[in-house]
N, C-alpha and C. Protein backbone atom coordinates (compact mmCIF):
# COMPACT_ATOMS: atom_id res chain seq x y z
N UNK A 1 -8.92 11.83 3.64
CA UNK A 1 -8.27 10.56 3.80
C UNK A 1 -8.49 10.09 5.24
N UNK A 2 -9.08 9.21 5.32
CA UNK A 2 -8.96 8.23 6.84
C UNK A 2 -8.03 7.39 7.17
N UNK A 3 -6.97 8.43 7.48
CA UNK A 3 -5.55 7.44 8.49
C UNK A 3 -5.15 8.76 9.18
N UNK A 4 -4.92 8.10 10.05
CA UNK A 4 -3.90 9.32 10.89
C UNK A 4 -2.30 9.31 10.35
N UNK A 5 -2.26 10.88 11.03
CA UNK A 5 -0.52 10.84 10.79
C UNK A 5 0.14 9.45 10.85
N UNK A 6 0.30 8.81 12.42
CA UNK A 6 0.69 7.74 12.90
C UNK A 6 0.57 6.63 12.08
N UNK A 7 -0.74 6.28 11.33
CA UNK A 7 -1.00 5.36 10.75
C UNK A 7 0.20 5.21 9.06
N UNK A 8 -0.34 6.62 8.70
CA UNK A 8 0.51 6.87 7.83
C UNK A 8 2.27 6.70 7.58
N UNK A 9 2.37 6.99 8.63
CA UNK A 9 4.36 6.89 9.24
C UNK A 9 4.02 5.63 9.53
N UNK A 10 3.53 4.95 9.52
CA UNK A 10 3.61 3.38 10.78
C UNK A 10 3.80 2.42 9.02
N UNK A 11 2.54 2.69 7.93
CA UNK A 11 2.78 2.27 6.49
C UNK A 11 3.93 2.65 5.86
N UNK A 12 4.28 3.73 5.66
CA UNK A 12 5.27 4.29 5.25
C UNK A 12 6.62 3.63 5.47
N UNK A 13 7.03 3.48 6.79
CA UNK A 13 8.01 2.99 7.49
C UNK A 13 8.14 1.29 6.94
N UNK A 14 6.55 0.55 7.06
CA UNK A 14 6.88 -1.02 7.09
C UNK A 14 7.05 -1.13 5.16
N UNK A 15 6.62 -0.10 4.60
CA UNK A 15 6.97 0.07 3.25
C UNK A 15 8.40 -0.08 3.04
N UNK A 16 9.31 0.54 3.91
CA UNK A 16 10.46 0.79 3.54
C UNK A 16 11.24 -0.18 4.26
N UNK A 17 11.21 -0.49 5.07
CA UNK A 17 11.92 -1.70 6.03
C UNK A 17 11.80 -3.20 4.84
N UNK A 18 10.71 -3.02 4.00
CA UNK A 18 10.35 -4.80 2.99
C UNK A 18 10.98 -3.97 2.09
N UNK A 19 10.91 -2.99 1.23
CA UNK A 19 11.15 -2.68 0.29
C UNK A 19 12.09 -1.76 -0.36
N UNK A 20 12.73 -0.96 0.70
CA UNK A 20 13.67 -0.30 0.69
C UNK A 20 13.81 1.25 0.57
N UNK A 21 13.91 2.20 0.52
CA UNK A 21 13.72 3.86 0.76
C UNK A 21 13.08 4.51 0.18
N UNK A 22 13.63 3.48 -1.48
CA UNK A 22 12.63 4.36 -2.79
C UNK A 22 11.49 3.68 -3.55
N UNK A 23 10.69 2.91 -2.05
CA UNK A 23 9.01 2.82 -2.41
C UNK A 23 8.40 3.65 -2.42
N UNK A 24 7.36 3.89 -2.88
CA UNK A 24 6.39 4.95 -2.87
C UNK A 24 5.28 4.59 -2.32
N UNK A 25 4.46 4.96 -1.64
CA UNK A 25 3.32 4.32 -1.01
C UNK A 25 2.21 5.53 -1.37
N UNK A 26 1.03 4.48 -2.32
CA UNK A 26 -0.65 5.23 -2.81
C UNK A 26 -1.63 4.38 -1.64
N UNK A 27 -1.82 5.43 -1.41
CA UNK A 27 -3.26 5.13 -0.84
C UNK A 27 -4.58 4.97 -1.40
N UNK A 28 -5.39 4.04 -1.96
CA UNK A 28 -6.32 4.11 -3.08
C UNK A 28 -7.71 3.50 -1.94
N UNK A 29 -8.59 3.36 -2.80
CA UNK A 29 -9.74 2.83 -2.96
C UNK A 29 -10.96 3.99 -1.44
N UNK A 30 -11.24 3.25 -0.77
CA UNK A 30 -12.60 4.03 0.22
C UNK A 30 -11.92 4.37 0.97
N UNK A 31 -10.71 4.61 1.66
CA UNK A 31 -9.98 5.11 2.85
C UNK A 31 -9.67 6.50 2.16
N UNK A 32 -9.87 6.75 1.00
CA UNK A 32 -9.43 7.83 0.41
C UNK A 32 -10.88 8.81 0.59
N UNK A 33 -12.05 8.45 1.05
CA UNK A 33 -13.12 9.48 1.01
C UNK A 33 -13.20 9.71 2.17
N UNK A 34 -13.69 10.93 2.39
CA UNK A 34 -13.30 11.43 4.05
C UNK A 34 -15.11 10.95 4.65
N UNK A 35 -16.08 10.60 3.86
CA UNK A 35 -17.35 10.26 3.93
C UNK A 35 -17.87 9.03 3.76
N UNK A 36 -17.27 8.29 3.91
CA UNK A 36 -17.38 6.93 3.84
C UNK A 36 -17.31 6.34 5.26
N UNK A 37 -17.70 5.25 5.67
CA UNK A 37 -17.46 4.30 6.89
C UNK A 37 -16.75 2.90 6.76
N UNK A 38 -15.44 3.04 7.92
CA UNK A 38 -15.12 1.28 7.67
C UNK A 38 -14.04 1.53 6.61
N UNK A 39 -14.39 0.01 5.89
CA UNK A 39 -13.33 -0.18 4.52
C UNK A 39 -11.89 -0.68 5.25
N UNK A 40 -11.66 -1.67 4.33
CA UNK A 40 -9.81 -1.72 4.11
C UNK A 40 -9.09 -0.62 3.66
N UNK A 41 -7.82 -1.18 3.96
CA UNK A 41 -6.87 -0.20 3.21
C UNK A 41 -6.24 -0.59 1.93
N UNK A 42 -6.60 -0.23 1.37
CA UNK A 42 -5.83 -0.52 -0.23
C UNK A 42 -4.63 0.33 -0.57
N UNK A 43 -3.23 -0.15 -0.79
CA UNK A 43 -2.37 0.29 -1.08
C UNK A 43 -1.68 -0.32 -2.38
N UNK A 44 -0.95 0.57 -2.81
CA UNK A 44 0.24 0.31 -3.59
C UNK A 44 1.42 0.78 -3.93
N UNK A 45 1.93 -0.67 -3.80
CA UNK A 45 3.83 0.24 -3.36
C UNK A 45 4.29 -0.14 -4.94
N UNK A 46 5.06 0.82 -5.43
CA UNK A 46 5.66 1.03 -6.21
C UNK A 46 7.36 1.17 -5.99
N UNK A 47 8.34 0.65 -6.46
CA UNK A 47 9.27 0.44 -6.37
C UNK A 47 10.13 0.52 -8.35
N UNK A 48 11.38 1.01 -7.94
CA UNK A 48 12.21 1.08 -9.39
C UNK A 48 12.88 0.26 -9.70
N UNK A 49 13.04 -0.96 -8.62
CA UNK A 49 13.72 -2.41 -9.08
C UNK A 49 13.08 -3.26 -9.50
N UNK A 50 13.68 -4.71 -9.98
CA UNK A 50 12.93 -6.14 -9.94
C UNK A 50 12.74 -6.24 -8.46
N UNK A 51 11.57 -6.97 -8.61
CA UNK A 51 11.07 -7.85 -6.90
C UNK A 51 10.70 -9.04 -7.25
N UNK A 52 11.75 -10.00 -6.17
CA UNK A 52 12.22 -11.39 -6.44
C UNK A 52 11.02 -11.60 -5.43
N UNK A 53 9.55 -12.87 -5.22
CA UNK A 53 9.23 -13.07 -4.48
C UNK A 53 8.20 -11.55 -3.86
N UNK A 54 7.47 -11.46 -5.19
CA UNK A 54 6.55 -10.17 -4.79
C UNK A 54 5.29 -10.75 -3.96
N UNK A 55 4.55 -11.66 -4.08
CA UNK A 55 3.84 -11.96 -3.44
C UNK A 55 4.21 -12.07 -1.91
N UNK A 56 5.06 -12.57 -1.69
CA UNK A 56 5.76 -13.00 -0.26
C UNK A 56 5.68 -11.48 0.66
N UNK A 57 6.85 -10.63 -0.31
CA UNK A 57 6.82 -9.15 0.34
C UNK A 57 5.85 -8.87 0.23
N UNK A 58 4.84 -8.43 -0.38
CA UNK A 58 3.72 -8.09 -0.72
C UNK A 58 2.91 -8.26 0.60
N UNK A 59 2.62 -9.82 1.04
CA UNK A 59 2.08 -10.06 2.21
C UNK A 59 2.46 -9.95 3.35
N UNK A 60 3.83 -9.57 3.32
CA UNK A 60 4.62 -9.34 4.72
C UNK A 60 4.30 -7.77 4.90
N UNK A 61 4.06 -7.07 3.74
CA UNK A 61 3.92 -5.67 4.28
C UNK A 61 2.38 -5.97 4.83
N UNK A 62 1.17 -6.50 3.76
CA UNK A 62 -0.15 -6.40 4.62
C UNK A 62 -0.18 -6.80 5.48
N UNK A 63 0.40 -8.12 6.63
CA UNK A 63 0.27 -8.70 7.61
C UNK A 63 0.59 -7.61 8.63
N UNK A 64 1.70 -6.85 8.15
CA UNK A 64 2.58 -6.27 9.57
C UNK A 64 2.19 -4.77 9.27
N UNK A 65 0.81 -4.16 8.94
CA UNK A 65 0.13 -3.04 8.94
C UNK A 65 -1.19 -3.30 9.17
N UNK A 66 -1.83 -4.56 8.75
CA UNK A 66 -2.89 -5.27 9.74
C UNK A 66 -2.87 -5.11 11.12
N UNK A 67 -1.43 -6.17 11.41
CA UNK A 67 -1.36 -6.08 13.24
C UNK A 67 -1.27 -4.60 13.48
N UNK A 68 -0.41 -4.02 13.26
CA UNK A 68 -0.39 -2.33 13.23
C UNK A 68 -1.52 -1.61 13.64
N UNK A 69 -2.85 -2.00 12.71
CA UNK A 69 -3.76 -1.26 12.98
C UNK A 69 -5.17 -2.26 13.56
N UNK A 70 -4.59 -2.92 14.18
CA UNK A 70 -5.48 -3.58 15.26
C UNK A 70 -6.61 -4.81 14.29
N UNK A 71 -5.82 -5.53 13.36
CA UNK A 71 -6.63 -6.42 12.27
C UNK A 71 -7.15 -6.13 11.34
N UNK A 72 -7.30 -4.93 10.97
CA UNK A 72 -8.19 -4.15 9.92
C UNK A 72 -7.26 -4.84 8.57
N UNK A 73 -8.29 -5.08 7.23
CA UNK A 73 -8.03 -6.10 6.13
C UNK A 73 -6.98 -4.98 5.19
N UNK A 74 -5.54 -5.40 5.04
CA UNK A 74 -5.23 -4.44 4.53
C UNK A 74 -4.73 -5.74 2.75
N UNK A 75 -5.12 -4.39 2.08
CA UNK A 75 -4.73 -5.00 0.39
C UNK A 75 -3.38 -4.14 0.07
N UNK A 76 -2.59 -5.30 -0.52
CA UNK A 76 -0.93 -4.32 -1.39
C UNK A 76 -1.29 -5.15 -2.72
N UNK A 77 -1.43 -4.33 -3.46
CA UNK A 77 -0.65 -4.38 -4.79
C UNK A 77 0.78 -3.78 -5.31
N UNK A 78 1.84 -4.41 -6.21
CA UNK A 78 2.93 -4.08 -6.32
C UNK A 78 3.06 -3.45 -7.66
N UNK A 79 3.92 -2.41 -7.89
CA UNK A 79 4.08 -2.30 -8.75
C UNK A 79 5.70 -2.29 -9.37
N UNK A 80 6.04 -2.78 -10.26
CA UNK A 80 7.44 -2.96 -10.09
C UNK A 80 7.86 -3.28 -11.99
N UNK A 81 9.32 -3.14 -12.27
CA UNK A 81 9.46 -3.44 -13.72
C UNK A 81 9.22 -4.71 -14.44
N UNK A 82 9.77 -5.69 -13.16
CA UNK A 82 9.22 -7.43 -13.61
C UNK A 82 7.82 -7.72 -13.80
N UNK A 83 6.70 -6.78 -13.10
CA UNK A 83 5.70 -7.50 -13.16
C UNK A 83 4.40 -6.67 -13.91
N UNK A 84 3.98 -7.56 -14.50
CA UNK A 84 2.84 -7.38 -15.58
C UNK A 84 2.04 -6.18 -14.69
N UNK A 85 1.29 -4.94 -15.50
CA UNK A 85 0.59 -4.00 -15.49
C UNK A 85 -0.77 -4.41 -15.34
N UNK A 86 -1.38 -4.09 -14.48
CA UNK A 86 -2.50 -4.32 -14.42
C UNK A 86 -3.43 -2.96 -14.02
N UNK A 87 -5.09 -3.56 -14.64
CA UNK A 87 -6.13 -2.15 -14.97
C UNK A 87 -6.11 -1.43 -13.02
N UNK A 88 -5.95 -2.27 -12.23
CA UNK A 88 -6.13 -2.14 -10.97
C UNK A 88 -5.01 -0.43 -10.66
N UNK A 89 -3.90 -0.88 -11.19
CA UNK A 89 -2.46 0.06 -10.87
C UNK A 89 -2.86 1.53 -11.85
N UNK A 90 -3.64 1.53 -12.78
CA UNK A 90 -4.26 2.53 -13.26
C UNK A 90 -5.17 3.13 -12.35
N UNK A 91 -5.95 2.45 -11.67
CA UNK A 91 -7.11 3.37 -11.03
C UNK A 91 -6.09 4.01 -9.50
N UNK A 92 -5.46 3.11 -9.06
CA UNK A 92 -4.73 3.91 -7.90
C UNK A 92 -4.40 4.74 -8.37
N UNK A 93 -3.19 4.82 -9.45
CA UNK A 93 -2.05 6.14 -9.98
C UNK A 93 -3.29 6.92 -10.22
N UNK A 94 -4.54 7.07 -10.92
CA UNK A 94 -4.97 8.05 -10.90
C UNK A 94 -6.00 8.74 -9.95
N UNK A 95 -6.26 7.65 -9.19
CA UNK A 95 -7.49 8.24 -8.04
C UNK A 95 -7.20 8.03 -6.50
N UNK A 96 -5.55 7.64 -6.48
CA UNK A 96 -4.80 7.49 -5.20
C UNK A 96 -4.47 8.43 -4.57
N UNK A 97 -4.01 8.80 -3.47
CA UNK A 97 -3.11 10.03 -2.48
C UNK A 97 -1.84 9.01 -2.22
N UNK A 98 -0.79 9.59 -2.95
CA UNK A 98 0.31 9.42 -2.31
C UNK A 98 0.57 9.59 -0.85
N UNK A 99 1.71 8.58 0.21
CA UNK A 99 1.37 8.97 1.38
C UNK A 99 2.70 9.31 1.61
């Protein structure tokens, strides 16, 4: 995985400050190969409530882990009970690292 500890606690943390204690944060897509170069970060937070205004949070977590890590393009997908399942939230849950 390509993040540091720091990076990791720094997501983790802005996970929980938008979303509250019992998000879960996956780490998916090319940040997950230790052989790769570059890449965004693709995440997805998972949560056990409704989320009123997922897009909004959604972008408040990528904006404020962007600045975090010096502009680098970060992607959130949500996962949550209100909102429709998508093929995307399959490939994280199965080819993600929880962080």
């Amino acid at each position: 995985m390509r993040l540091t500890t720091s990076q990791i606690e720094m997501i983790r943390t802005t996970a929980q400050v938008v979303f509250g204690e019992f998000v879960r944060v996956t780490l998916f897509g090319s940040r997950i190969d230790d052989q790769a170069k570059g890449g965004d970060v693709d995440l997805m937070l998972e949560v056990p409530n409704i989320v009123d205004q997922p897009a909004l949070l959604g972008a408040r977590v990528a904006s404020r882990v962007s600045r975090a890590m010096n502009g680098r393009k970060v992607d959130v997908i949500l996962k949550a009970p209100n909102l429709k399942s998508q093929p995307v939230h399959e490939i994280a849950t199965r080819h993600g690292v929880i962080l």
